[in-house]
PDB file of N, CA and C in Angstrom:
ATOM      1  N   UNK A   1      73.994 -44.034 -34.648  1.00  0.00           N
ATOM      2  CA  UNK A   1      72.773 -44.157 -35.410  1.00  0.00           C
ATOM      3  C   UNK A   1      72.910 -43.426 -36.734  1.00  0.00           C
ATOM      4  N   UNK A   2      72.054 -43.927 -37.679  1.00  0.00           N
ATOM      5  CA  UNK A   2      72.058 -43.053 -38.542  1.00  0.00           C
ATOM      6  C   UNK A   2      70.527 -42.736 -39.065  1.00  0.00           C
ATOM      7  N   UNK A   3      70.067 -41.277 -39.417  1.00  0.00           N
ATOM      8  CA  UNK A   3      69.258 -40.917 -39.311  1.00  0.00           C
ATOM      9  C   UNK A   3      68.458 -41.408 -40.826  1.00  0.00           C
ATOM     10  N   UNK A   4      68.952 -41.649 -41.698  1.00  0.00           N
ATOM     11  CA  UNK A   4      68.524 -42.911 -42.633  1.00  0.00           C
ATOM     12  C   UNK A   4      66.972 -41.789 -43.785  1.00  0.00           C
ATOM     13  N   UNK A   5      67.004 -40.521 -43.404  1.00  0.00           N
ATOM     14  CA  UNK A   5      65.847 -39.339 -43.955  1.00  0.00           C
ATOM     15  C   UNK A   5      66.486 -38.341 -43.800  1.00  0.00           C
ATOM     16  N   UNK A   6      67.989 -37.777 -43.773  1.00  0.00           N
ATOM     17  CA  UNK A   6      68.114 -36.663 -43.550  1.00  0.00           C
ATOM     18  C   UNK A   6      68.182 -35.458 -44.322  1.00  0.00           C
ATOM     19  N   UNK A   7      68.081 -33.860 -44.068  1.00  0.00           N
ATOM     20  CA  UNK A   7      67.619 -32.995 -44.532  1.00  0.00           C
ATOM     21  C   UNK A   7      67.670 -32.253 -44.227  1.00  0.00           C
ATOM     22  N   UNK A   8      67.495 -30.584 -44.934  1.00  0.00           N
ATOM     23  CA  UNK A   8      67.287 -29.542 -43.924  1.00  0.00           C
ATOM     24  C   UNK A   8      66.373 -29.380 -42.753  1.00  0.00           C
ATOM     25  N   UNK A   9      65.396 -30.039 -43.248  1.00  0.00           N
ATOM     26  CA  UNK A   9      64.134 -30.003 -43.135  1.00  0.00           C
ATOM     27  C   UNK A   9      64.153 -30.822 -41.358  1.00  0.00           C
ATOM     28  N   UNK A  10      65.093 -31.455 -41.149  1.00  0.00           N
ATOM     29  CA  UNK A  10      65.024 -32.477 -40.250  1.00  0.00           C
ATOM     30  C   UNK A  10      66.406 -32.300 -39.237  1.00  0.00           C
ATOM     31  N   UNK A  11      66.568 -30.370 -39.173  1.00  0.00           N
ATOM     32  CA  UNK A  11      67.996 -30.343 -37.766  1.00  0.00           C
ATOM     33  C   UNK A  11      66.864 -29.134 -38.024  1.00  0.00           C
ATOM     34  N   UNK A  12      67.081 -28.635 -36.423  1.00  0.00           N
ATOM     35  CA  UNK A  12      66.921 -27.821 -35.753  1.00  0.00           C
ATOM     36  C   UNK A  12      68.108 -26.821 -34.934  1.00  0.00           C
ATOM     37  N   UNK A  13      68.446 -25.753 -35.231  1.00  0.00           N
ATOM     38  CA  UNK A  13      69.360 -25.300 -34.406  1.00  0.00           C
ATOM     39  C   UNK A  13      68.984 -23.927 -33.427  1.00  0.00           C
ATOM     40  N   UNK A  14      69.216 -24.445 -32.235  1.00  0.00           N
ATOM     41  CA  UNK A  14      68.320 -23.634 -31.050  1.00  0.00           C
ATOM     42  C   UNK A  14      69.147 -23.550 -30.244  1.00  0.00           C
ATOM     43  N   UNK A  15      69.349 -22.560 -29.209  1.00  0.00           N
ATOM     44  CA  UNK A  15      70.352 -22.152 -28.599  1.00  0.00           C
ATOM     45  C   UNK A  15      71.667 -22.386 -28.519  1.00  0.00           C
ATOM     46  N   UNK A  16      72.138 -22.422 -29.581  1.00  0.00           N
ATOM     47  CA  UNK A  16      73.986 -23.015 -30.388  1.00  0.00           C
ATOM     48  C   UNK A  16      73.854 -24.034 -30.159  1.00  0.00           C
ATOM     49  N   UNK A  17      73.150 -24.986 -30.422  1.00  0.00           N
ATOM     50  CA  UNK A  17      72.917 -26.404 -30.234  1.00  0.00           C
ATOM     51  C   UNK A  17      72.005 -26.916 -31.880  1.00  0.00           C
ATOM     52  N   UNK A  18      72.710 -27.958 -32.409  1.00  0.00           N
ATOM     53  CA  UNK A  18      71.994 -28.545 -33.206  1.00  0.00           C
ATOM     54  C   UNK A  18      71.351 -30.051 -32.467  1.00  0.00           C
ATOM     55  N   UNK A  19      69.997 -29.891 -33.688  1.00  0.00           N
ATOM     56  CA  UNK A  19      68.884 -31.276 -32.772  1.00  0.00           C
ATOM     57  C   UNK A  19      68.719 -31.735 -33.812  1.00  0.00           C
ATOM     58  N   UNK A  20      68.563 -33.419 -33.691  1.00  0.00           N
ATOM     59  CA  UNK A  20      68.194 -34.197 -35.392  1.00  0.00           C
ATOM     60  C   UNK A  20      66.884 -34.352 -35.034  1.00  0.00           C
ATOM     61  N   UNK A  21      65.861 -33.996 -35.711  1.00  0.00           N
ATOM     62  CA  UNK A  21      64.726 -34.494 -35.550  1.00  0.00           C
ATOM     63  C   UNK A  21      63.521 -35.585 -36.461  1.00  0.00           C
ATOM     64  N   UNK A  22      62.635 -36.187 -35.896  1.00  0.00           N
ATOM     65  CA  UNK A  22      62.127 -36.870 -37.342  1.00  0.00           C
ATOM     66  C   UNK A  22      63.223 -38.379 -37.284  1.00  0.00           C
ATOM     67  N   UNK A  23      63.365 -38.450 -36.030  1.00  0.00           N
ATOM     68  CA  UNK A  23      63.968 -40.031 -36.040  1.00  0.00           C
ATOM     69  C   UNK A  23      63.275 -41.352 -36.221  1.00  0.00           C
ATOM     70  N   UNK A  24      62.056 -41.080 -36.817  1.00  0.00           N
ATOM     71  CA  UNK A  24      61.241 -42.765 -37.455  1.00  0.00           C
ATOM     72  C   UNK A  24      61.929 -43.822 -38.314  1.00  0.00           C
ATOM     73  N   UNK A  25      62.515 -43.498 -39.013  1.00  0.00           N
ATOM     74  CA  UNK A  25      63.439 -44.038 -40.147  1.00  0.00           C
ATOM     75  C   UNK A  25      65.036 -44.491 -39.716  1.00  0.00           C
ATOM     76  N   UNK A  26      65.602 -43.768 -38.758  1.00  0.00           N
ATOM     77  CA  UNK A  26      66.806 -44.110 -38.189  1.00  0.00           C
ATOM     78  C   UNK A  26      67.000 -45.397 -37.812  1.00  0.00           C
ATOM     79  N   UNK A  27      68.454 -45.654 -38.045  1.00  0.00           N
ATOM     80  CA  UNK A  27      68.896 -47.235 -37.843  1.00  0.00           C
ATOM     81  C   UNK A  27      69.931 -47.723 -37.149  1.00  0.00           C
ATOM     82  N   UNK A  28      70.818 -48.230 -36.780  1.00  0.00           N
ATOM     83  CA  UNK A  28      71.551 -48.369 -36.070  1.00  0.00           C
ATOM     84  C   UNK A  28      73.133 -48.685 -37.083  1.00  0.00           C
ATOM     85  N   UNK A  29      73.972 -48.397 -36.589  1.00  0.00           N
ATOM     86  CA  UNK A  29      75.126 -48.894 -37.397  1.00  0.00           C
ATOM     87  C   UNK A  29      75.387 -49.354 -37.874  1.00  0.00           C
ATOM     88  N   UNK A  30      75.229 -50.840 -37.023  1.00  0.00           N
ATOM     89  CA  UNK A  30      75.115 -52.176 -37.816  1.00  0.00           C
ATOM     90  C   UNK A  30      74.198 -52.623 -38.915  1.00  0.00           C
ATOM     91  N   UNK A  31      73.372 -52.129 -38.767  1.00  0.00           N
ATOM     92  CA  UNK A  31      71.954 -52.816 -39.955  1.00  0.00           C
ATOM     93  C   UNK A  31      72.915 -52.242 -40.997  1.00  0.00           C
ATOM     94  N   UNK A  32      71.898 -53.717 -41.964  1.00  0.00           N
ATOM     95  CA  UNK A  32      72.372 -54.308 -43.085  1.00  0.00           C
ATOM     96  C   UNK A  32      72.967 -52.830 -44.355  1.00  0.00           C
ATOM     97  N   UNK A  33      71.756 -52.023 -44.289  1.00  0.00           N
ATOM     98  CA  UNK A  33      71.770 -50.867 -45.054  1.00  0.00           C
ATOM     99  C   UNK A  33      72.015 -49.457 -44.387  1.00  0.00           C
ATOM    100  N   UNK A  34      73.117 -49.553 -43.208  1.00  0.00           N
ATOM    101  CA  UNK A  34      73.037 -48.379 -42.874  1.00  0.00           C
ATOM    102  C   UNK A  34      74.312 -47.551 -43.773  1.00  0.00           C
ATOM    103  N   UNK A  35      75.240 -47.805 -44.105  1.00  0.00           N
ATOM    104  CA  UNK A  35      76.453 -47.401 -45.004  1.00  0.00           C
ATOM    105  C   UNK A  35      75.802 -46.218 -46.000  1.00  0.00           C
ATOM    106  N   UNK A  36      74.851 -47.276 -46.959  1.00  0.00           N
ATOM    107  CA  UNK A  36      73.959 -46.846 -48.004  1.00  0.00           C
ATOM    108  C   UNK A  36      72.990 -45.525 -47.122  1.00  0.00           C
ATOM    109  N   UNK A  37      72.261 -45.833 -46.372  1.00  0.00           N
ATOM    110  CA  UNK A  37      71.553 -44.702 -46.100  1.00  0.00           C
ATOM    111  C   UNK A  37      72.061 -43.466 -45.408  1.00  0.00           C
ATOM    112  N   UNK A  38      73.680 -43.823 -44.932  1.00  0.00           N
ATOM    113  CA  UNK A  38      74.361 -42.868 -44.508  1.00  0.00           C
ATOM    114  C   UNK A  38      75.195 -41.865 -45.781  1.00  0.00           C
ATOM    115  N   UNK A  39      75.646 -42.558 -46.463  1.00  0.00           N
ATOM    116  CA  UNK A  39      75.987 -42.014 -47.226  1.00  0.00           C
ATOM    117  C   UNK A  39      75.100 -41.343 -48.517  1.00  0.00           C
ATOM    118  N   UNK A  40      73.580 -41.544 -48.499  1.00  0.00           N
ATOM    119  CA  UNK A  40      72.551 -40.672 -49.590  1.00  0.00           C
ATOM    120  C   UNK A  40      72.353 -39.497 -48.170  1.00  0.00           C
ATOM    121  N   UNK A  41      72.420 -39.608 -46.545  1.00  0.00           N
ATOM    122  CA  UNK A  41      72.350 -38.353 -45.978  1.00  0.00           C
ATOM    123  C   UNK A  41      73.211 -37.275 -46.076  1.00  0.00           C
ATOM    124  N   UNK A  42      74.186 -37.925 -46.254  1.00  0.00           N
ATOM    125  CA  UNK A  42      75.912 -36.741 -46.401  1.00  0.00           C
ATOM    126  C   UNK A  42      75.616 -36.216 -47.722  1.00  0.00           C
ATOM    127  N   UNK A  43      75.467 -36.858 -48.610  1.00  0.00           N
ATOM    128  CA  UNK A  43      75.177 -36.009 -50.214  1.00  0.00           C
ATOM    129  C   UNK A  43      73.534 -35.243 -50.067  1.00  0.00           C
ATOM    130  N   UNK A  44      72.621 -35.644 -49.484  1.00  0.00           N
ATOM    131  CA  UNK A  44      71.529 -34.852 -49.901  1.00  0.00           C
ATOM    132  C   UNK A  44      72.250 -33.152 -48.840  1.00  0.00           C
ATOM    133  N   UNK A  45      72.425 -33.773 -47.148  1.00  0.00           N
ATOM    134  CA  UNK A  45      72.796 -32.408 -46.153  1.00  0.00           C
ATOM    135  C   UNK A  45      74.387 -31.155 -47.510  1.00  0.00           C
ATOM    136  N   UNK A  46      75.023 -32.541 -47.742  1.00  0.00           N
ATOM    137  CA  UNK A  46      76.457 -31.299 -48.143  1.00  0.00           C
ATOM    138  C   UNK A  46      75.504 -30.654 -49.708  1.00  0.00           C
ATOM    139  N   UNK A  47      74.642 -30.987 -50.154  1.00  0.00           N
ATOM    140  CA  UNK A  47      74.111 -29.982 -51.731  1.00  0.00           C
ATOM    141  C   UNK A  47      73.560 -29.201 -50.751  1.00  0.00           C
ATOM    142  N   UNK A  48      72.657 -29.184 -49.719  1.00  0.00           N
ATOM    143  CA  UNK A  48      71.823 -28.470 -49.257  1.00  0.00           C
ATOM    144  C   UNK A  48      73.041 -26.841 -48.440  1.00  0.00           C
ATOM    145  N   UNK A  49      73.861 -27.531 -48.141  1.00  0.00           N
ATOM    146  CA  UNK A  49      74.887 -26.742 -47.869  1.00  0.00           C
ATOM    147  C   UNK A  49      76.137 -26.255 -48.669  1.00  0.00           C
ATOM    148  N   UNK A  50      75.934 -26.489 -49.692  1.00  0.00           N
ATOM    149  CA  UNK A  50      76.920 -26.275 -50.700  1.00  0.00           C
ATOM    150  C   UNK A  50      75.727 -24.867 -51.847  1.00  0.00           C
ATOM    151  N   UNK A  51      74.580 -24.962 -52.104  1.00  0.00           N
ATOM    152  CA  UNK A  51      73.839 -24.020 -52.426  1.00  0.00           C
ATOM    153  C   UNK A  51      73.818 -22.956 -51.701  1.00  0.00           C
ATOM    154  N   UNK A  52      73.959 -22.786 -50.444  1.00  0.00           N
ATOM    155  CA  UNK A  52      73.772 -22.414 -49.541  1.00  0.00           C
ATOM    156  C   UNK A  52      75.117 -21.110 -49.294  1.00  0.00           C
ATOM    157  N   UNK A  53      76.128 -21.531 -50.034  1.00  0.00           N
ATOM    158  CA  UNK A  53      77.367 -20.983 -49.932  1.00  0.00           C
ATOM    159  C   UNK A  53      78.391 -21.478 -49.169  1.00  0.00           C
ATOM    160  N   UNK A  54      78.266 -22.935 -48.724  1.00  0.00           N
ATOM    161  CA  UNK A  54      79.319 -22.973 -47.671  1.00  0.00           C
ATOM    162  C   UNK A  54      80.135 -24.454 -48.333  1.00  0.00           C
ATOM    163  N   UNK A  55      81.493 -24.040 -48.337  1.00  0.00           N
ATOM    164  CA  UNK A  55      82.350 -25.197 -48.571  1.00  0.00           C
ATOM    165  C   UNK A  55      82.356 -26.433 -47.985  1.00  0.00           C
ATOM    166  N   UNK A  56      81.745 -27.668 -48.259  1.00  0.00           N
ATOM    167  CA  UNK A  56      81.995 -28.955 -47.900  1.00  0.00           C
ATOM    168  C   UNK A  56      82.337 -30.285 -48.853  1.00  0.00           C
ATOM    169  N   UNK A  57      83.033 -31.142 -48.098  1.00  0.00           N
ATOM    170  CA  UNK A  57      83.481 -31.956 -49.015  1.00  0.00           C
ATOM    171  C   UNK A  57      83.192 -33.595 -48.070  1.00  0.00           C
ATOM    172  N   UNK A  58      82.098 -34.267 -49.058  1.00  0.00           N
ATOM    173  CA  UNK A  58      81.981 -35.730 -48.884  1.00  0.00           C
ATOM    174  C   UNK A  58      82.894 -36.517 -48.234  1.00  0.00           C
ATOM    175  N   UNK A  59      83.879 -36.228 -48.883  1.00  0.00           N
ATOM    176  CA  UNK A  59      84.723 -37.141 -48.513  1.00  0.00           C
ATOM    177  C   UNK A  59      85.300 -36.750 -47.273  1.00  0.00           C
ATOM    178  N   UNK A  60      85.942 -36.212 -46.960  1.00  0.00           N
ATOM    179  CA  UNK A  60      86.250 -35.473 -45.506  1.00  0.00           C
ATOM    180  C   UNK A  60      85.297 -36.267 -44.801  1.00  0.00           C
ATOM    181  N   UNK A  61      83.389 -35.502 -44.887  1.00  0.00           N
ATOM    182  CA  UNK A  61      83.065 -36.116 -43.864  1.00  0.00           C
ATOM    183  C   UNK A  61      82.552 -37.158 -43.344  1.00  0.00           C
ATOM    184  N   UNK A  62      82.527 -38.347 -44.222  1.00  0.00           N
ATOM    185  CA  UNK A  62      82.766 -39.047 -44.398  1.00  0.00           C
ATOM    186  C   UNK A  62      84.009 -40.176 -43.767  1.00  0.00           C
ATOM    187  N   UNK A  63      85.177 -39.061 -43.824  1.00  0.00           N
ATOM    188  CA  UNK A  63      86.382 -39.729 -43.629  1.00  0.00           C
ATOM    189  C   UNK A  63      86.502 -39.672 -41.678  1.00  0.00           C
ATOM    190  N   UNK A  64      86.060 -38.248 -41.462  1.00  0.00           N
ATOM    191  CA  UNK A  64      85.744 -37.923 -39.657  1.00  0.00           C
ATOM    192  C   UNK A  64      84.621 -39.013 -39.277  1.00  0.00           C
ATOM    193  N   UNK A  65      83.696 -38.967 -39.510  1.00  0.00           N
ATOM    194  CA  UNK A  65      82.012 -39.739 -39.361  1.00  0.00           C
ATOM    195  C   UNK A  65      83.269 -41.298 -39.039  1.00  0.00           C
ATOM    196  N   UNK A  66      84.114 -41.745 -39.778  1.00  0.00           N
ATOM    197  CA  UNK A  66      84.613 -43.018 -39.761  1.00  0.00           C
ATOM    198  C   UNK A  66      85.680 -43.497 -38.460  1.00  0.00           C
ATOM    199  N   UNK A  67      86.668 -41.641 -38.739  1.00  0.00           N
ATOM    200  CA  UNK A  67      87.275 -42.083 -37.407  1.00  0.00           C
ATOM    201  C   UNK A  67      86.741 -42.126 -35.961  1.00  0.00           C
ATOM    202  N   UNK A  68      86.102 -40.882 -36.139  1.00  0.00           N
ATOM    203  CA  UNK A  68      85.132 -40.963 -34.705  1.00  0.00           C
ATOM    204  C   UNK A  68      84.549 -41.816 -34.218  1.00  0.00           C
ATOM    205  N   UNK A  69      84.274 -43.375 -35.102  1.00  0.00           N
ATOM    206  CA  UNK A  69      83.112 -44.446 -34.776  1.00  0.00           C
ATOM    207  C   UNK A  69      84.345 -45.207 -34.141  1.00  0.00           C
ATOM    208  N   UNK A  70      85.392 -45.274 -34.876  1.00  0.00           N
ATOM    209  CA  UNK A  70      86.530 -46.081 -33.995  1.00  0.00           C
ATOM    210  C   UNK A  70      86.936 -46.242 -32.369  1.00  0.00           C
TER     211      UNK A  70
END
């Protein structure tokens, strides 16, 4: 799935466990526009984490997110 709104605003992390929450908008793989809405979530989450102080890179995850679906 892809969560198609994502954000800080929208994981929860509670007992060493992260939770996506706020799944109204989420879509499935296949739909027409999920690529597009996956890829404005990876750039809005990696600025939010890149201000933040922590090293990430698009493309990487991006590149995992791809093999893992295989």
């Amino acid at each position: 799935m892809v969560h198609a709104d994502l954000s800080e605003y929208n994981m929860i992390f509670y007992k060493k466990k992260l939770y996506f929450i706020d799944m109204g908008q989420s879509l499935g793989t296949k739909t027409k526009n999920a690529k597009k809405f996956l890829d404005r979530d990876i750039k809005i989450i990696t600025k939010f984490f890149r201000h933040n102080g922590l090293k990430v890179d698009e493309k990487q995850i991006k590149q995992e997110i791809k093999e893992a679906s295989l």
